[in-house]
N, C-alpha and C. Protein backbone atom coordinates (compact mmCIF):
# COMPACT_ATOMS: atom_id res chain seq x y z
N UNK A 1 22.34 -42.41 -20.72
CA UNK A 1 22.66 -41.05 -21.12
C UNK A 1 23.72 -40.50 -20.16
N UNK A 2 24.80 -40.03 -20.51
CA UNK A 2 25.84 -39.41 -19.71
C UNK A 2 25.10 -38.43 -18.72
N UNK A 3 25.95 -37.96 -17.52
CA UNK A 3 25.60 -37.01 -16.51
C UNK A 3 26.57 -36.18 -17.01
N UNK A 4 26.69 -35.02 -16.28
CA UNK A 4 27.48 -33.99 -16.72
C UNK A 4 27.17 -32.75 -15.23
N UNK A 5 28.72 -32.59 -14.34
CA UNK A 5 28.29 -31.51 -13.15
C UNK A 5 28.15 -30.26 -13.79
N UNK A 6 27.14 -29.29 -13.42
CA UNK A 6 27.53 -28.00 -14.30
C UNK A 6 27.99 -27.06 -12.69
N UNK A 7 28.59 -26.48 -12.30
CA UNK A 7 29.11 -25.81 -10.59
C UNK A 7 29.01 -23.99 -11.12
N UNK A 8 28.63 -23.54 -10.37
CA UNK A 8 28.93 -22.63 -9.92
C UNK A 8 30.05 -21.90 -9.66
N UNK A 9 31.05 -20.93 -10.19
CA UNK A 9 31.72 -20.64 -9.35
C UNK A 9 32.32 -19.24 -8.89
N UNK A 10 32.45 -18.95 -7.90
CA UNK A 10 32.13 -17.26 -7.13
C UNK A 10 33.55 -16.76 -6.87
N UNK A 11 33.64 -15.75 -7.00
CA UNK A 11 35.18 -15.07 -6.28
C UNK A 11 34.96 -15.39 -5.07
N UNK A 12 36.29 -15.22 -4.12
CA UNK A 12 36.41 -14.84 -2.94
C UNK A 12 35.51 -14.09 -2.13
N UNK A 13 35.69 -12.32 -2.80
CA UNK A 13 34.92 -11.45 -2.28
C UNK A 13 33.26 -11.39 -2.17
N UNK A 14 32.85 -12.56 -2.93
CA UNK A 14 31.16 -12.74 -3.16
C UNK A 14 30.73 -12.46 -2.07
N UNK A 15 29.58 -11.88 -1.99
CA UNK A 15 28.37 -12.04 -0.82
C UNK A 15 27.41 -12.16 -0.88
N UNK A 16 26.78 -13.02 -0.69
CA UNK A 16 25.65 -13.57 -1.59
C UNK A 16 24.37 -12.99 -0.98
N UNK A 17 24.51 -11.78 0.21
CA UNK A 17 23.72 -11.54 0.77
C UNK A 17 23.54 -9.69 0.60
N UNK A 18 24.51 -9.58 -0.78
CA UNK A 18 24.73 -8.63 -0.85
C UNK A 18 24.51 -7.91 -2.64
N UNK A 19 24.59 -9.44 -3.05
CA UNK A 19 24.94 -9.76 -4.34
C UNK A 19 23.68 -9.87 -5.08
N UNK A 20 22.64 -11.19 -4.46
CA UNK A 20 21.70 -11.88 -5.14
C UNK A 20 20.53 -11.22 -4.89
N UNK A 21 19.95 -10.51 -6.05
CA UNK A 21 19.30 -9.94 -5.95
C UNK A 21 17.59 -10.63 -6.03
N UNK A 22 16.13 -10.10 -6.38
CA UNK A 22 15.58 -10.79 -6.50
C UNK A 22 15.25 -11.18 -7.85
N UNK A 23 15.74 -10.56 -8.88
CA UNK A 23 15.80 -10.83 -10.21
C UNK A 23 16.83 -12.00 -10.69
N UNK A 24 18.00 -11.78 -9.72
CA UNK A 24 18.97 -13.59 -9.92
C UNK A 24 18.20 -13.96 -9.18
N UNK A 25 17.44 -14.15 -8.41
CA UNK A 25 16.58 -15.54 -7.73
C UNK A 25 15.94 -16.23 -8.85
N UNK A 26 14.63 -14.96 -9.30
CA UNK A 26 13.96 -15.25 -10.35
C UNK A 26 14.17 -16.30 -11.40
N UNK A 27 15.82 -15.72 -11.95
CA UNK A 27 16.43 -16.34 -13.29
C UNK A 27 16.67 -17.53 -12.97
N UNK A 28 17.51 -17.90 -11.68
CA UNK A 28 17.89 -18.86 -10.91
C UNK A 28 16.31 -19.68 -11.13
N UNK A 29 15.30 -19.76 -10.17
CA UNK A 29 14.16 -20.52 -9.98
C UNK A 29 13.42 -21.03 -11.75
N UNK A 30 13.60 -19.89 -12.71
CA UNK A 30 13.13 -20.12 -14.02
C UNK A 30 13.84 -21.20 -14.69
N UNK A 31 15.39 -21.14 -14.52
CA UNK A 31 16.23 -22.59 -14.94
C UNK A 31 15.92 -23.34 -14.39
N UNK A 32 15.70 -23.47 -13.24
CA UNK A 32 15.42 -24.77 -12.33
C UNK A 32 14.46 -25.62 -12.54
N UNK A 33 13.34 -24.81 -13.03
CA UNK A 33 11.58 -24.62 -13.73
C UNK A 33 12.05 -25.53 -15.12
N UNK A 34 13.08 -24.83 -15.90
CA UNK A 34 13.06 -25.13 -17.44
C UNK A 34 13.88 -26.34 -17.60
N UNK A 35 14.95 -27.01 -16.33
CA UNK A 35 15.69 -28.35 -16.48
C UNK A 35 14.47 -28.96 -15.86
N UNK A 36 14.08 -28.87 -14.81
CA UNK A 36 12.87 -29.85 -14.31
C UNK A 36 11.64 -30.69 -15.26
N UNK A 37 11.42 -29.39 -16.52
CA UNK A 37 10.74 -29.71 -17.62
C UNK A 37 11.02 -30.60 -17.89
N UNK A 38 12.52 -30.25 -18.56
CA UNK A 38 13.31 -31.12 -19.93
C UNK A 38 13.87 -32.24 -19.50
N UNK A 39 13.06 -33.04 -18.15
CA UNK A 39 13.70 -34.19 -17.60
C UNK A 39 15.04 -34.42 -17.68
N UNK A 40 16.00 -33.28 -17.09
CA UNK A 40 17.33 -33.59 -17.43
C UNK A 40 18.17 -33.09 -15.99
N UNK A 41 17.51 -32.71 -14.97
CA UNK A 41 18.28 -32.14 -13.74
C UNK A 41 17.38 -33.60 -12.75
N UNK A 42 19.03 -34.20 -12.53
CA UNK A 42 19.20 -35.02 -11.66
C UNK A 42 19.24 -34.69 -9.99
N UNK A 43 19.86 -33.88 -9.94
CA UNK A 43 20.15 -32.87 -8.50
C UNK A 43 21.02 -31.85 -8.59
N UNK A 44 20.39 -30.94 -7.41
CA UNK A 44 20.85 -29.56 -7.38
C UNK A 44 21.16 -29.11 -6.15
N UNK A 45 22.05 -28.36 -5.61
CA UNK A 45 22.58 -27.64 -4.54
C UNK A 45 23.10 -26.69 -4.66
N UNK A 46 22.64 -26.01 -3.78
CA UNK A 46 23.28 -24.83 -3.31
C UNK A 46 24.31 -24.83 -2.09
N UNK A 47 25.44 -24.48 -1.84
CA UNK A 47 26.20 -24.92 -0.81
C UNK A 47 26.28 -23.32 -0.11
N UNK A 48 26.64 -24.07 1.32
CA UNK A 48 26.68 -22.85 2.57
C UNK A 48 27.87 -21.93 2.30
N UNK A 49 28.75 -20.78 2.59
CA UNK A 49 29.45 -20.61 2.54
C UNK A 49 30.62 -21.12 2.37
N UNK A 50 31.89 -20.56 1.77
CA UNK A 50 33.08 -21.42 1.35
C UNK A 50 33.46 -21.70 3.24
N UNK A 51 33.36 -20.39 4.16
CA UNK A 51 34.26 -20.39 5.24
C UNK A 51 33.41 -21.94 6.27
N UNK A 52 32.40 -22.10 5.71
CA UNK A 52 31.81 -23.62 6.71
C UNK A 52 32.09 -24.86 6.60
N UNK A 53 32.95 -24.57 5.63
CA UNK A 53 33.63 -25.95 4.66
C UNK A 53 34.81 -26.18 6.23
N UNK A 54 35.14 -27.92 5.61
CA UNK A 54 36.21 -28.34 6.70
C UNK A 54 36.76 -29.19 5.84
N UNK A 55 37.98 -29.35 5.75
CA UNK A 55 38.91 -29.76 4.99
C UNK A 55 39.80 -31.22 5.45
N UNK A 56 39.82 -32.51 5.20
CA UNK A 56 40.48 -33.57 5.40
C UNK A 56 41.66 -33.93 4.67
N UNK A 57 42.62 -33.98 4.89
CA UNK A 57 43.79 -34.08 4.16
C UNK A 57 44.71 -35.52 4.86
N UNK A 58 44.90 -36.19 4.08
CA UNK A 58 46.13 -37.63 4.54
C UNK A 58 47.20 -36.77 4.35
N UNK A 59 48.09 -37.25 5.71
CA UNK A 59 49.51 -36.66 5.81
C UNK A 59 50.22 -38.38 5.78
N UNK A 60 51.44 -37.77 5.28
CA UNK A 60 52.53 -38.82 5.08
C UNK A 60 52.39 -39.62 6.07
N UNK A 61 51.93 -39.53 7.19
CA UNK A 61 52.10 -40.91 8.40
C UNK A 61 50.91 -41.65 8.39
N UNK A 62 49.93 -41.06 7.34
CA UNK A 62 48.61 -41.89 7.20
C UNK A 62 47.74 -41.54 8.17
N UNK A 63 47.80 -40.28 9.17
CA UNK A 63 46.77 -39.76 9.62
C UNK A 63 46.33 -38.81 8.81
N UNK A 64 44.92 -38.25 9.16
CA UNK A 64 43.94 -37.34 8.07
C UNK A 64 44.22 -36.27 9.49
N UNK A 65 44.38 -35.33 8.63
CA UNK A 65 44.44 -33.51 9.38
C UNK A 65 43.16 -32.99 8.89
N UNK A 66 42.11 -32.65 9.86
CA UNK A 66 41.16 -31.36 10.02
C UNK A 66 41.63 -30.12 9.88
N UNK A 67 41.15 -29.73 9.32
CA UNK A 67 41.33 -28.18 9.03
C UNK A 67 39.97 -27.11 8.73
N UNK A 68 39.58 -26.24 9.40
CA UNK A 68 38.77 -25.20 8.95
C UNK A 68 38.97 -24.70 7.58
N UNK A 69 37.77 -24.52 6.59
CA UNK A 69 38.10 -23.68 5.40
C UNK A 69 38.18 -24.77 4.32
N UNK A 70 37.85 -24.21 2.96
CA UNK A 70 38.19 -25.30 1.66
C UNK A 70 39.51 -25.73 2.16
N UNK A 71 39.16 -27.05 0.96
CA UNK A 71 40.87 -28.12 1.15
C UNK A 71 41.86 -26.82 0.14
N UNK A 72 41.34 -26.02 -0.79
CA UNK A 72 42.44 -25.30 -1.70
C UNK A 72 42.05 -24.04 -1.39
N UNK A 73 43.36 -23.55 -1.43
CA UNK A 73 43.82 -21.57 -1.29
C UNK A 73 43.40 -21.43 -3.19
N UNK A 74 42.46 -20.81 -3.49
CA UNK A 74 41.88 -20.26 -4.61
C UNK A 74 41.49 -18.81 -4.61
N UNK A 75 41.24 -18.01 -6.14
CA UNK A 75 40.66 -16.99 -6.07
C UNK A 75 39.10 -17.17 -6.15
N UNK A 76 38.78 -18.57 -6.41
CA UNK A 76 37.26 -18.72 -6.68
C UNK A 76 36.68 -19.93 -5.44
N UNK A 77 35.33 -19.92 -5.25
CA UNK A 77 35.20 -21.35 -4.64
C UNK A 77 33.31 -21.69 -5.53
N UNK A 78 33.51 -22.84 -4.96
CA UNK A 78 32.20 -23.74 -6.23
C UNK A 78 30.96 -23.28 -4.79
N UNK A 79 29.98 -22.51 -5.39
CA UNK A 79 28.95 -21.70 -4.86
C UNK A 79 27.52 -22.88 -5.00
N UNK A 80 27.80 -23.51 -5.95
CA UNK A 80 26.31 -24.39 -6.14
C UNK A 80 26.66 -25.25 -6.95
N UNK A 81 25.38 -26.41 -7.71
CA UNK A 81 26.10 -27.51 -8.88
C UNK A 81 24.31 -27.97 -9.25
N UNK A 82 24.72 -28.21 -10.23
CA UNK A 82 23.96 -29.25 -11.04
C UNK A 82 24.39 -30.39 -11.46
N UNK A 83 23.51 -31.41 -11.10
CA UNK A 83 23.72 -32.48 -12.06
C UNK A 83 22.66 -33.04 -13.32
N UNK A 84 23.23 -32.98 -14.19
CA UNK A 84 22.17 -32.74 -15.69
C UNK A 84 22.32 -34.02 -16.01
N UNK A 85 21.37 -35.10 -16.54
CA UNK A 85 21.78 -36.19 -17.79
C UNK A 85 21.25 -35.33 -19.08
N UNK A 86 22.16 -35.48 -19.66
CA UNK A 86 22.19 -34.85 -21.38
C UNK A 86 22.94 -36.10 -21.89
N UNK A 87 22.38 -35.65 -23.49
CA UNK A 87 22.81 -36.35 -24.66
C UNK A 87 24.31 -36.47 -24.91
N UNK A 88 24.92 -34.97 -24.19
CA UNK A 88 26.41 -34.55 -25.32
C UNK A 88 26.39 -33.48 -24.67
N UNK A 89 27.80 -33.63 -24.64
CA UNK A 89 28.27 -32.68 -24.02
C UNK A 89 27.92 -31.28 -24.64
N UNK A 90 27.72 -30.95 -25.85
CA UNK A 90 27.38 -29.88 -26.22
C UNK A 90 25.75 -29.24 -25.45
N UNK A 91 25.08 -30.24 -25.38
CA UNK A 91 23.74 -30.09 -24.66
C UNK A 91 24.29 -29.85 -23.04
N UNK A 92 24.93 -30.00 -22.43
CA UNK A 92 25.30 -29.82 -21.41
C UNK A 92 25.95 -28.03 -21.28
N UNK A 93 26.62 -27.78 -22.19
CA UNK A 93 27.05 -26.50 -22.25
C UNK A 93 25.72 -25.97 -22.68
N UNK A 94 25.17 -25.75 -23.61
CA UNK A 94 24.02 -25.19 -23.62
C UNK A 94 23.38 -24.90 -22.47
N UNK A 95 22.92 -25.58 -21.23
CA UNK A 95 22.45 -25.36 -20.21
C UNK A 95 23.66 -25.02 -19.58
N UNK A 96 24.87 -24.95 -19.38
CA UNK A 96 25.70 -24.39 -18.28
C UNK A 96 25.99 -22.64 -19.03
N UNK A 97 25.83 -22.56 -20.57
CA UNK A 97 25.71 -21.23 -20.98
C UNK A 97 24.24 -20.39 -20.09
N UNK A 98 23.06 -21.13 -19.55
CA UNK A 98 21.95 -20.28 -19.05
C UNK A 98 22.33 -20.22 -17.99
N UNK A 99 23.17 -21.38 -16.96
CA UNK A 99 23.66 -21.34 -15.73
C UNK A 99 24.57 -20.19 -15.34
N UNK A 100 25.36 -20.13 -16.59
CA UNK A 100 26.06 -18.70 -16.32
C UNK A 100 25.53 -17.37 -16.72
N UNK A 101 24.68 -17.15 -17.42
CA UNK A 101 23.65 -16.23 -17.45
C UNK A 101 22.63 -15.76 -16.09
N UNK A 102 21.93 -17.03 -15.71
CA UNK A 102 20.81 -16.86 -14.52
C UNK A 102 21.86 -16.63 -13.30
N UNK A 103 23.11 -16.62 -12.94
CA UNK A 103 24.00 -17.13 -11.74
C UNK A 103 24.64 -15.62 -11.80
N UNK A 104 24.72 -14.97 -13.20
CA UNK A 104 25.56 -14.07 -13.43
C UNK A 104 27.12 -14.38 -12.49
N UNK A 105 27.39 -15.58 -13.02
CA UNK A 105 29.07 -16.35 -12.42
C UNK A 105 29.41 -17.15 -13.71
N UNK A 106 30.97 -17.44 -13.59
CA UNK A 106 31.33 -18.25 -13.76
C UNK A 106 30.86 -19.89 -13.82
N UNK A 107 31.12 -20.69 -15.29
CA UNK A 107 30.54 -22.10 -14.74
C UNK A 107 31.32 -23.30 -15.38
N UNK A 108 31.21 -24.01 -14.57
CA UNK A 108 32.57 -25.42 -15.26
C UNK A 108 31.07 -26.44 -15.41
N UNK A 109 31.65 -26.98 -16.29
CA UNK A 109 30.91 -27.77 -17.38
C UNK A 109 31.99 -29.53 -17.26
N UNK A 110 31.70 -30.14 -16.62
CA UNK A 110 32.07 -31.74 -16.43
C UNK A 110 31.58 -32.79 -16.77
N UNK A 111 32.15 -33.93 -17.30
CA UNK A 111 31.35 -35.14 -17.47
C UNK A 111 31.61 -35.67 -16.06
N UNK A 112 30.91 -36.73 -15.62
CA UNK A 112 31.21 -38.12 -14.67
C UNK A 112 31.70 -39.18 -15.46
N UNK A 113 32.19 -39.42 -14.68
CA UNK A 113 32.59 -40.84 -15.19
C UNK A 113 31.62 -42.25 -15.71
């Protein structure tokens, strides 16, 4: 059965400490509850802030540059993820439509390879 990432994704200005209330927890923990059911959530994360991220980049001489901060200058960054096995991709949106409901965010919907 195909996998499919479903991500999260937050503006800039998010604060998740400011934002998430206990009713998005709720909604949040109830999806989590309702993929766990439907034997279809492979793994799940929540990631730390965008600013804890560290960034590796190959430069033309074939050394890798460190850098503080995501590898990309964006208006958004990926806040959390799922990984679902579903049937079809349509079953996959179906659950990334509740993901963006319970998250009250934005959500990208991916196959794997």
């Amino acid at each position: 059965m195909p996998q499919y990432l479903v991500a999260i994704h937050r503006p800039n200005h998010f604060d998740p400490f400011t934002v998430k209330d206990e009713a998005m927890s709720r909604d949040i923990d109830v999806l989590n509850d309702e993929m766990k059911a439907a034997g279809i959530r492979k793994f799940v994360g929540g990631l730390q802030p965008r600013h804890t991220a560290r960034s590796l980049r190959r430069q033309a001489d074939g050394q890798i540059a460190l850098a503080d901060g995501p590898f990309l200058t964006t208006t958004e960054y990926v806040d959390g993820f799922w990984v679902l096995e579903v049937a079809d991709l349509d079953a996959a949106l179906a659950w990334g439509r509740k993901a963006a409901t319970a998250c009250r965010a934005s959500v990208e919907v991916r196959p794997f390879h």
